[in-house]
N, C-alpha and C. Protein backbone atom coordinates (compact mmCIF):
# COMPACT_ATOMS: atom_id res chain seq x y z
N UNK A 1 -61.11 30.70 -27.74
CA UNK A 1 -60.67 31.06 -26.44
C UNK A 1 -60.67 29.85 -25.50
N UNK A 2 -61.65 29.06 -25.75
CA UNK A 2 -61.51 28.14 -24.73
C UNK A 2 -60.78 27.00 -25.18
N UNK A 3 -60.23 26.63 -26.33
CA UNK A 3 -58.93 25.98 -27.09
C UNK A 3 -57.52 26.21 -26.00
N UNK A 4 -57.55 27.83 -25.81
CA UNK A 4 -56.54 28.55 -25.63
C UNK A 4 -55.85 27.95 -24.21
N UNK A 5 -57.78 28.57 -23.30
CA UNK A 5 -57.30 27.94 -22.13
C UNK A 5 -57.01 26.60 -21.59
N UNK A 6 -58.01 25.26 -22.18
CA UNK A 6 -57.73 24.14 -21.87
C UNK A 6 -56.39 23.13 -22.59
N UNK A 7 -55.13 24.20 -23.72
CA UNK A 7 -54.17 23.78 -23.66
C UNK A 7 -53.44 24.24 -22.95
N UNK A 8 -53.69 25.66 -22.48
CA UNK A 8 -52.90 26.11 -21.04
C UNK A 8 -53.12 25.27 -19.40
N UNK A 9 -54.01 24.60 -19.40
CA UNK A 9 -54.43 23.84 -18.50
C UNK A 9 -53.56 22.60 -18.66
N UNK A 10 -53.72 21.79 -19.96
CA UNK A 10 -52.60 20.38 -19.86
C UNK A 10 -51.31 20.83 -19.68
N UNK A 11 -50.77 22.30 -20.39
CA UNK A 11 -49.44 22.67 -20.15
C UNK A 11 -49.31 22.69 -18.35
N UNK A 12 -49.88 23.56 -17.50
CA UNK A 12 -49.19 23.49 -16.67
C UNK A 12 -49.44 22.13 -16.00
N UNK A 13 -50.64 21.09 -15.91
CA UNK A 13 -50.99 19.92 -15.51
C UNK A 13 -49.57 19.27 -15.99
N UNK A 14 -48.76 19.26 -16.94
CA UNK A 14 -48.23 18.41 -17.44
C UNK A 14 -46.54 18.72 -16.75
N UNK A 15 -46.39 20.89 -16.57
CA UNK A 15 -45.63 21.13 -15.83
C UNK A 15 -44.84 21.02 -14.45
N UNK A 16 -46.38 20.34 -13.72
CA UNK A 16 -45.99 20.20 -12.65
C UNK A 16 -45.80 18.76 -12.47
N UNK A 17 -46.51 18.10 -13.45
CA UNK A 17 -45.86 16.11 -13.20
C UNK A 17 -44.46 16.36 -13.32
N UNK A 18 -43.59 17.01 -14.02
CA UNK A 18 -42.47 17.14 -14.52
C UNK A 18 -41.77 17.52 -13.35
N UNK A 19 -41.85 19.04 -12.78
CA UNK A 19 -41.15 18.89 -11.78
C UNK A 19 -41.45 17.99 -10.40
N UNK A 20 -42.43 16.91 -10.18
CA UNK A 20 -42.92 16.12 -8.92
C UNK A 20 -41.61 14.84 -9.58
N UNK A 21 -41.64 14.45 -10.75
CA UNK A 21 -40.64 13.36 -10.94
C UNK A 21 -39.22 13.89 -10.61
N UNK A 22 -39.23 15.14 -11.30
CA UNK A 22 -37.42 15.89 -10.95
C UNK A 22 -37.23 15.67 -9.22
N UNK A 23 -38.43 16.40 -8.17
CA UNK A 23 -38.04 16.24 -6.98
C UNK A 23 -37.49 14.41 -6.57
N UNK A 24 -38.57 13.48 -7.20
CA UNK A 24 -38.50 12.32 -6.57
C UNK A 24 -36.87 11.79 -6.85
N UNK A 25 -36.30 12.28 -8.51
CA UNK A 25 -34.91 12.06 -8.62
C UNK A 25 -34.15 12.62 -8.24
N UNK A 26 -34.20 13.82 -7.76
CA UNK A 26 -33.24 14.17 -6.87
C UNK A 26 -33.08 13.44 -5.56
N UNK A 27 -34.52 13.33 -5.02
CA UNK A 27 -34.32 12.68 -3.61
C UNK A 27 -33.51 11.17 -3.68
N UNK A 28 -33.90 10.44 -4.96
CA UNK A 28 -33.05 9.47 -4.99
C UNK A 28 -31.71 9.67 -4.97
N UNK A 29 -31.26 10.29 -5.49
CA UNK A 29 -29.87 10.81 -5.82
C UNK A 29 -29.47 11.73 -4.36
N UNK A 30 -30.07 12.35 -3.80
CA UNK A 30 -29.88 12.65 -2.24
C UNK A 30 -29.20 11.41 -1.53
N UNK A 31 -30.43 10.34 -1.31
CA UNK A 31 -30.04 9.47 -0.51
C UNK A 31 -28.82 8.29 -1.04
N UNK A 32 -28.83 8.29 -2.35
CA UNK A 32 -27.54 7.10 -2.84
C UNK A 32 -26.21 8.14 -2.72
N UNK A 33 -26.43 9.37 -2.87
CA UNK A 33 -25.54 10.38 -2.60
C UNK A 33 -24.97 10.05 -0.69
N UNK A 34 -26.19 10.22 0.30
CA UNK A 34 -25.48 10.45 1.10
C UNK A 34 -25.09 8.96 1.80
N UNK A 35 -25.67 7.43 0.94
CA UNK A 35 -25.21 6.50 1.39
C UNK A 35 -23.51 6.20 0.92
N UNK A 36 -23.16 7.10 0.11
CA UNK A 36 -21.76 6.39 -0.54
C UNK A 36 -20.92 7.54 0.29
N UNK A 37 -21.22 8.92 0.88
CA UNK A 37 -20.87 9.60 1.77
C UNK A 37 -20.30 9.21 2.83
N UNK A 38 -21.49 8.25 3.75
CA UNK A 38 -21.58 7.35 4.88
C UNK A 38 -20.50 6.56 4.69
N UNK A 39 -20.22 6.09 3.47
CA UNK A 39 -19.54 4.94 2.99
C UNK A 39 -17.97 5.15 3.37
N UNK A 40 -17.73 6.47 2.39
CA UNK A 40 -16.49 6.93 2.61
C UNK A 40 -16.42 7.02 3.33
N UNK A 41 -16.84 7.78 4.43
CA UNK A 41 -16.66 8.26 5.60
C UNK A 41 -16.01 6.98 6.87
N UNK A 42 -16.68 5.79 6.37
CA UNK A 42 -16.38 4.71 7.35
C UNK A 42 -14.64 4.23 6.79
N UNK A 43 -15.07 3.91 5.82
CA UNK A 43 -13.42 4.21 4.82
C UNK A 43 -12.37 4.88 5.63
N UNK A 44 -12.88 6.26 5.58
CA UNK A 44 -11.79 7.26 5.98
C UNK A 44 -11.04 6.85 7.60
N UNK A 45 -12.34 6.68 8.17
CA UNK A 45 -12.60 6.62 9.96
C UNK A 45 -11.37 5.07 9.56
N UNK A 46 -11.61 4.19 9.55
CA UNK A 46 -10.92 2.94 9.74
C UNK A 46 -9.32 2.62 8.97
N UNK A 47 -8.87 3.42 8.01
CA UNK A 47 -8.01 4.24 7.51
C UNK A 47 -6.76 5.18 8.35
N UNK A 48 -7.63 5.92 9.14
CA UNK A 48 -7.43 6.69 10.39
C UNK A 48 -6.93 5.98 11.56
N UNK A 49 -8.07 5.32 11.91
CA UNK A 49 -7.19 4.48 12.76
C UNK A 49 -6.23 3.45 12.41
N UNK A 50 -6.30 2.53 11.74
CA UNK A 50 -4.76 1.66 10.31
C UNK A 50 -3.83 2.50 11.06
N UNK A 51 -3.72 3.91 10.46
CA UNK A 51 -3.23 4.93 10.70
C UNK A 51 -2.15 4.80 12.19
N UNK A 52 -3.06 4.93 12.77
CA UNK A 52 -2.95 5.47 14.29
C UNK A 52 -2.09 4.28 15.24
N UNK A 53 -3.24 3.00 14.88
CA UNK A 53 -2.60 1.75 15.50
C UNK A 53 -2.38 1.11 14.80
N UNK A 54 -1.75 0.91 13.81
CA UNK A 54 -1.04 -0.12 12.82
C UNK A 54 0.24 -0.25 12.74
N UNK A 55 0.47 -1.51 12.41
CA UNK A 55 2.23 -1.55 12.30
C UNK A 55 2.74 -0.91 11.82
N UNK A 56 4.06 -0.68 12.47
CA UNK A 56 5.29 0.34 12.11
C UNK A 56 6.57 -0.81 11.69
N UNK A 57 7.20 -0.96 10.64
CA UNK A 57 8.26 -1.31 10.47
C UNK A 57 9.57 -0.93 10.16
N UNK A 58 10.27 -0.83 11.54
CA UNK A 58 11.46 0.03 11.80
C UNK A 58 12.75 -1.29 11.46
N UNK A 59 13.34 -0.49 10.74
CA UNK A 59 15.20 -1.22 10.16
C UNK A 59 15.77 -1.06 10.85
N UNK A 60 16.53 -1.62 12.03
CA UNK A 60 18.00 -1.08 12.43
C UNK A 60 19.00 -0.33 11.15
N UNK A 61 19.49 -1.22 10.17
CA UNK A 61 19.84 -0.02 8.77
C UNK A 61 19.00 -0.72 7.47
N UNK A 62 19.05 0.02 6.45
CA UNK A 62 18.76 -0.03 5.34
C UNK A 62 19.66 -0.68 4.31
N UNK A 63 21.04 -0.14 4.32
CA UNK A 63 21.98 -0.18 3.67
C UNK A 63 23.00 -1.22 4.33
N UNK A 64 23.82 -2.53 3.59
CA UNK A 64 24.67 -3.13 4.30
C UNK A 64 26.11 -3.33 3.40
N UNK A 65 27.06 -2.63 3.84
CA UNK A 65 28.22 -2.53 2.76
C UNK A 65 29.09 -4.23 3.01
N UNK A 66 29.24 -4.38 2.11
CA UNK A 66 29.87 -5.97 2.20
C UNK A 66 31.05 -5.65 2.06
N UNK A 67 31.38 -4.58 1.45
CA UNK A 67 33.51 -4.24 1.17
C UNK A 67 33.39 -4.79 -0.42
N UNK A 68 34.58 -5.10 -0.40
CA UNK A 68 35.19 -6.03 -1.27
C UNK A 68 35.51 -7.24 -1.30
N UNK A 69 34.96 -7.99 -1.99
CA UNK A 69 34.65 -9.77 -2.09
C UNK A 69 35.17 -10.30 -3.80
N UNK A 70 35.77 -11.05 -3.41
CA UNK A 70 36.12 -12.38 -4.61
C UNK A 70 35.19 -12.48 -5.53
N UNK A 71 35.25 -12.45 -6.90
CA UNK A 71 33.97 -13.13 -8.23
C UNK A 71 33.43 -14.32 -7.44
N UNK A 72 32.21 -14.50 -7.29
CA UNK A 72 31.89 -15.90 -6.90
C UNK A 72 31.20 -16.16 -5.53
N UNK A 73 32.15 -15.40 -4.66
CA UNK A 73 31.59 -15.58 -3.21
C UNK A 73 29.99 -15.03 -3.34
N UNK A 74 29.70 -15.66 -1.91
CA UNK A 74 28.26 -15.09 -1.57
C UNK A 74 28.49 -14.45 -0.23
N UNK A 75 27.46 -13.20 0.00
CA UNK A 75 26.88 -12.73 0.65
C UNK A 75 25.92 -12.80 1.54
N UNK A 76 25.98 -13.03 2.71
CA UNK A 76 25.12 -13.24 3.25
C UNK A 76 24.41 -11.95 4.26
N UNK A 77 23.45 -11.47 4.82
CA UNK A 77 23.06 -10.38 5.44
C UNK A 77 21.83 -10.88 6.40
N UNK A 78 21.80 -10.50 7.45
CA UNK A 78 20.16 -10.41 7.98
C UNK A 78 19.92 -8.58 8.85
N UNK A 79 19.29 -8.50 7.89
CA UNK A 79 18.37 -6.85 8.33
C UNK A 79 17.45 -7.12 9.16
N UNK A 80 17.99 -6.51 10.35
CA UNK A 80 17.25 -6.66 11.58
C UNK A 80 16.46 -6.08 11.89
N UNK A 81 15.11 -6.00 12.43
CA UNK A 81 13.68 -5.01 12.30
C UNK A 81 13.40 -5.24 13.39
N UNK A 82 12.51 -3.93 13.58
CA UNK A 82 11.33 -4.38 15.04
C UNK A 82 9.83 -3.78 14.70
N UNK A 83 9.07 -4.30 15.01
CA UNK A 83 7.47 -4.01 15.19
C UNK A 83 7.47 -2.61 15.96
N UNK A 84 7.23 -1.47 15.52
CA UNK A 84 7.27 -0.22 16.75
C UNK A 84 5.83 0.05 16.65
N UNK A 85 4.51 -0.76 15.95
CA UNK A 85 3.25 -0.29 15.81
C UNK A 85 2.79 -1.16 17.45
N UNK A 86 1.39 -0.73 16.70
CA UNK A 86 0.57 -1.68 17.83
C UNK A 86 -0.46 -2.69 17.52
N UNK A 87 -0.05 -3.22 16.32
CA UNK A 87 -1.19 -4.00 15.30
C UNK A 87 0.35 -4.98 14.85
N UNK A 88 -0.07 -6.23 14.99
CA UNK A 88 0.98 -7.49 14.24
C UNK A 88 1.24 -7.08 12.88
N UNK A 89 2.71 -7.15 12.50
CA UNK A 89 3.13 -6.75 11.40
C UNK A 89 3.12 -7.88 10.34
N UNK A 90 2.76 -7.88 9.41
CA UNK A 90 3.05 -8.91 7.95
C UNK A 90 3.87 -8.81 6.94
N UNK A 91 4.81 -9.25 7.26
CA UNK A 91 5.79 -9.01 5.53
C UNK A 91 5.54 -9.72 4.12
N UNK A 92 4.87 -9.09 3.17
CA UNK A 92 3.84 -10.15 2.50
C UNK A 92 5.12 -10.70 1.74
N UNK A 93 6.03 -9.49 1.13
CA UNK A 93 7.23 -10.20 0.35
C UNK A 93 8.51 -9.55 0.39
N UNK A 94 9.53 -9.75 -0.11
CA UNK A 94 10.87 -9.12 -0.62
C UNK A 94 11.01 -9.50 -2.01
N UNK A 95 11.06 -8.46 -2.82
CA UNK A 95 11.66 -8.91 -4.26
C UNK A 95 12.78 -8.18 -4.51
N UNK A 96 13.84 -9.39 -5.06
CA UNK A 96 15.23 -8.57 -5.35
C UNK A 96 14.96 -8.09 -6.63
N UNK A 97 15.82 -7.35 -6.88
CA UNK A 97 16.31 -6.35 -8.53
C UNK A 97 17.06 -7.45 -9.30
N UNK A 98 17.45 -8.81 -9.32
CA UNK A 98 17.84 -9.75 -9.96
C UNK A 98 17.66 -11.11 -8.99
N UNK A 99 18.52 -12.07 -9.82
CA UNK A 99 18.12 -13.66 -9.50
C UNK A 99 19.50 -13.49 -8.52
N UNK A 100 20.25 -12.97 -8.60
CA UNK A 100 21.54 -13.30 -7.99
C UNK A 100 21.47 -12.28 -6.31
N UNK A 101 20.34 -12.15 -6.06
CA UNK A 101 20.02 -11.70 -4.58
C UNK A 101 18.30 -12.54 -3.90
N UNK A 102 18.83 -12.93 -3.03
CA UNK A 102 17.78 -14.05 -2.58
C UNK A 102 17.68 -13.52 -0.85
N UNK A 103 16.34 -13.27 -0.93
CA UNK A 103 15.67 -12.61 0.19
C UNK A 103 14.96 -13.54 0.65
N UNK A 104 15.03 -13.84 2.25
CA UNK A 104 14.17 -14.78 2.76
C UNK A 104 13.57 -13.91 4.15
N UNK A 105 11.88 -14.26 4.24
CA UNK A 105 11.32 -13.56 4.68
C UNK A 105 10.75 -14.23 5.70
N UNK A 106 10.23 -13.96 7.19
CA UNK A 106 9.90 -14.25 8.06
C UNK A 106 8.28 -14.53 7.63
N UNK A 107 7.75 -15.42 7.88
CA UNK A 107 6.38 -16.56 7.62
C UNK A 107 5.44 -16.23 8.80
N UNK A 108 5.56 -15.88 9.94
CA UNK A 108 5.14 -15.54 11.10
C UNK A 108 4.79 -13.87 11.29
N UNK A 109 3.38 -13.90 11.30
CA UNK A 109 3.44 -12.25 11.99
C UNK A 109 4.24 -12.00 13.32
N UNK A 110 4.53 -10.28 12.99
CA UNK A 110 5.71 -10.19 14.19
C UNK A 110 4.71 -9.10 15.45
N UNK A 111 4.86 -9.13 16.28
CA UNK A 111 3.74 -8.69 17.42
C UNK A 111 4.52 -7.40 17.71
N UNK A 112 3.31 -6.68 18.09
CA UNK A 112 3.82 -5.21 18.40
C UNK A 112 5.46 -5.46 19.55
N UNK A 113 6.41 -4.73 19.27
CA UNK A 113 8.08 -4.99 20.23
C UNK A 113 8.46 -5.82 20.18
N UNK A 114 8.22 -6.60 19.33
CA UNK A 114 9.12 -7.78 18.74
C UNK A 114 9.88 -7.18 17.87
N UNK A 115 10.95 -8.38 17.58
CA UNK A 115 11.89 -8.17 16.51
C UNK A 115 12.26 -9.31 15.28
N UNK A 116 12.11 -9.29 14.35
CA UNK A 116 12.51 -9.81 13.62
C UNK A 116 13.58 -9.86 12.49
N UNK A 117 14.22 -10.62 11.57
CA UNK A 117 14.89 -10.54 10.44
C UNK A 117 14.51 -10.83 9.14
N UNK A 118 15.11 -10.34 8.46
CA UNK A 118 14.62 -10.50 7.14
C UNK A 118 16.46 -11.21 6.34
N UNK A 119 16.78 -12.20 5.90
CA UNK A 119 17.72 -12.47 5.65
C UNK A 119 18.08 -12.40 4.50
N UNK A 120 19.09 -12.27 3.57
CA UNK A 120 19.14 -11.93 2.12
C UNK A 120 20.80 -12.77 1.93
N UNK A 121 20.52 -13.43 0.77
CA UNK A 121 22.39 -13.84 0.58
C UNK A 121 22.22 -13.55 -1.31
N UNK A 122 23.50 -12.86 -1.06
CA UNK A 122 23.90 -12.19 -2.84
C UNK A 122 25.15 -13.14 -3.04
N UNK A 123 25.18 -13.33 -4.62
CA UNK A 123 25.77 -14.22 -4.75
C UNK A 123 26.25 -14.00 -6.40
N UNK A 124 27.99 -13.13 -5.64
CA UNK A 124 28.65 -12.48 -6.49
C UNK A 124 29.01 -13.30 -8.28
N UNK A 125 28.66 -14.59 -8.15
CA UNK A 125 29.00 -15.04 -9.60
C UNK A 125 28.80 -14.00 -10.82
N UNK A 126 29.52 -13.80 -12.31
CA UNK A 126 29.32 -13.68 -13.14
C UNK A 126 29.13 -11.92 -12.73
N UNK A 127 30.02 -11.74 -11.60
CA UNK A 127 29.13 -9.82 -11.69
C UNK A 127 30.74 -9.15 -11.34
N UNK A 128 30.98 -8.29 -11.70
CA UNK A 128 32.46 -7.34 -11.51
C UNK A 128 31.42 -6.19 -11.12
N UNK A 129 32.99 -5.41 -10.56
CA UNK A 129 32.83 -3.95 -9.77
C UNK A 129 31.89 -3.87 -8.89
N UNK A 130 31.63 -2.35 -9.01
CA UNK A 130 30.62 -2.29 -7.70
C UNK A 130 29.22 -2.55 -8.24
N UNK A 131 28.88 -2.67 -6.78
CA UNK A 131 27.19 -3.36 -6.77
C UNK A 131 26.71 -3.19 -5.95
N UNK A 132 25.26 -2.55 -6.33
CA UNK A 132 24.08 -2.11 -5.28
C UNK A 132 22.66 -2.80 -5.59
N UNK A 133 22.70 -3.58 -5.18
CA UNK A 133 21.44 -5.25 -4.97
C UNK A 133 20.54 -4.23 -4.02
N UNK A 134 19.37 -4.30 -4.42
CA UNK A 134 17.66 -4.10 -3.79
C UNK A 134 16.87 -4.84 -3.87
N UNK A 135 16.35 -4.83 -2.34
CA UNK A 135 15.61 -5.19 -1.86
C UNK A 135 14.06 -4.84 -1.42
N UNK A 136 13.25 -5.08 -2.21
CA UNK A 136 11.97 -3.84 -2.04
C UNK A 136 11.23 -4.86 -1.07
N UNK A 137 10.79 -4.31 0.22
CA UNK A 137 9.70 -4.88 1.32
C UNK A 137 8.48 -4.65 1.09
N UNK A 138 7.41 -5.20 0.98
CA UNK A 138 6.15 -4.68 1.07
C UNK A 138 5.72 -5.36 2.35
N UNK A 139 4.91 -4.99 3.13
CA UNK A 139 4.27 -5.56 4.41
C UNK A 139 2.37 -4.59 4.57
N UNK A 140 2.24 -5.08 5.83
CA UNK A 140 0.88 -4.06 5.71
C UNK A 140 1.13 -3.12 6.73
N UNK A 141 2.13 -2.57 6.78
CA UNK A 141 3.20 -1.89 7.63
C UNK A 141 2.49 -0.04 7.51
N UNK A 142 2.00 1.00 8.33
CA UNK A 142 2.23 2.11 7.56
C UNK A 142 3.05 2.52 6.64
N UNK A 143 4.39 2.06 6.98
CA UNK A 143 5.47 2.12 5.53
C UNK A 143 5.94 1.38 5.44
N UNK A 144 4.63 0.77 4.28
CA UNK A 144 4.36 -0.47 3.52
C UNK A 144 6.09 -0.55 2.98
N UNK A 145 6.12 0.55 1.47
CA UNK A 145 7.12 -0.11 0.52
C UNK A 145 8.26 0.63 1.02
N UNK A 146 9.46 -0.29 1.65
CA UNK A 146 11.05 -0.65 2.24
C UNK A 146 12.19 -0.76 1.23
N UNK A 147 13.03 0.23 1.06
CA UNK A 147 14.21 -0.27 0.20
C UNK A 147 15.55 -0.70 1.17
N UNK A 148 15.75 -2.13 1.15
CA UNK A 148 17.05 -2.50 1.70
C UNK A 148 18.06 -2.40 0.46
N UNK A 149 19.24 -1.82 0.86
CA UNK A 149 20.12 -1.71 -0.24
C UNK A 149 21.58 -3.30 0.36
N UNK A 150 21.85 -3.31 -0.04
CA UNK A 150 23.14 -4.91 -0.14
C UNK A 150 24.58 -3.88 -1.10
N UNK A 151 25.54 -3.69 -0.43
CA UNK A 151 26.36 -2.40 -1.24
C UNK A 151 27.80 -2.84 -1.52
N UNK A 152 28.51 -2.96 -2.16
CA UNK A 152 30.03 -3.28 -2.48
C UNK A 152 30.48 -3.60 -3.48
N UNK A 153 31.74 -4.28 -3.23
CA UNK A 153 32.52 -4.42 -4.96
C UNK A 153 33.21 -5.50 -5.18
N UNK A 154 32.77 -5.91 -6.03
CA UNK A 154 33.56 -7.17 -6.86
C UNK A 154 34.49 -7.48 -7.20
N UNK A 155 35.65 -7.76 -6.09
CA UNK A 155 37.45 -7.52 -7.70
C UNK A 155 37.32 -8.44 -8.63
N UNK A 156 38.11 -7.86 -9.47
CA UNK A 156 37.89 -8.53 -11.45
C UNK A 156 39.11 -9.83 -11.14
């Protein structure tokens, strides 16, 4: 009998170390829990505002029809923009859809109501018919990724 009771004694002695470590890991896990919470949360908040007051990059157009042009000639275009945010705009790049469209990009942040260009010259060699040349913008713009289209036709 007394076997009985003093292994019932280490059992629960041993029961309750068990759950005192479970509380202490949870509490750890509480607080790394509610530090990555905090975390997001600052994330979200500064996100929000990006949001709110960050550059806007507005196109006068998107699309620029050239007509019909000679094998050979080039193209030239400047897509005219304005800053409509309230945070300086950055155009990090333009990449064309081939070598035979060449996008040149303003180096200077553009200040909230300013205006800037973005210039592009296509350069019909070696290409027949019609043709639709892109232009993809990325900036740190709310709307970041920009498709300028360059549009027309080649006579043979």
């Amino acid at each position: 009998m007394k076997k009985i009771l003093l292994l019932a004694a280490v059992a629960l002695t041993l029961a309750s170390c068990q759950s005192k470590t479970d509380k202490n890991v949870n509490t750890v896990s509480a607080d790394t829990d509610s530090a990555a919470v905090a975390a997001k949360a600052d994330s979200v908040k500064a996100e929000a505002i990006r949001r709110v007051d960050g550059p806007v990059l507005t196109f006068e157009t998107s699309n620029y029809y050239f007509g019909k042009i000679e094998k050979g000639e080039k193209v030239s275009y400047s897509f005219k923009f304005r800053n409509t945010g309230k945070m300086p705009l950055i155009i990090m790049e333009a990449i064309a859809t081939c070598g035979c469209t060449v996008p040149e990009v303003p180096k200077e942040p553009i200040k909230p109501g300013q205006a800037g260009e973005l210039n592009v010259v296509f350069n019909s060699a070696g290409k027949t018919g019609r043709q639709d040349k892109i232009v993809s913008v990325r900036s740190n713009a709310l709307n970041s990724a920009i498709e300028l289209h360059l549009t027309g036709e080649i006579k043979e």
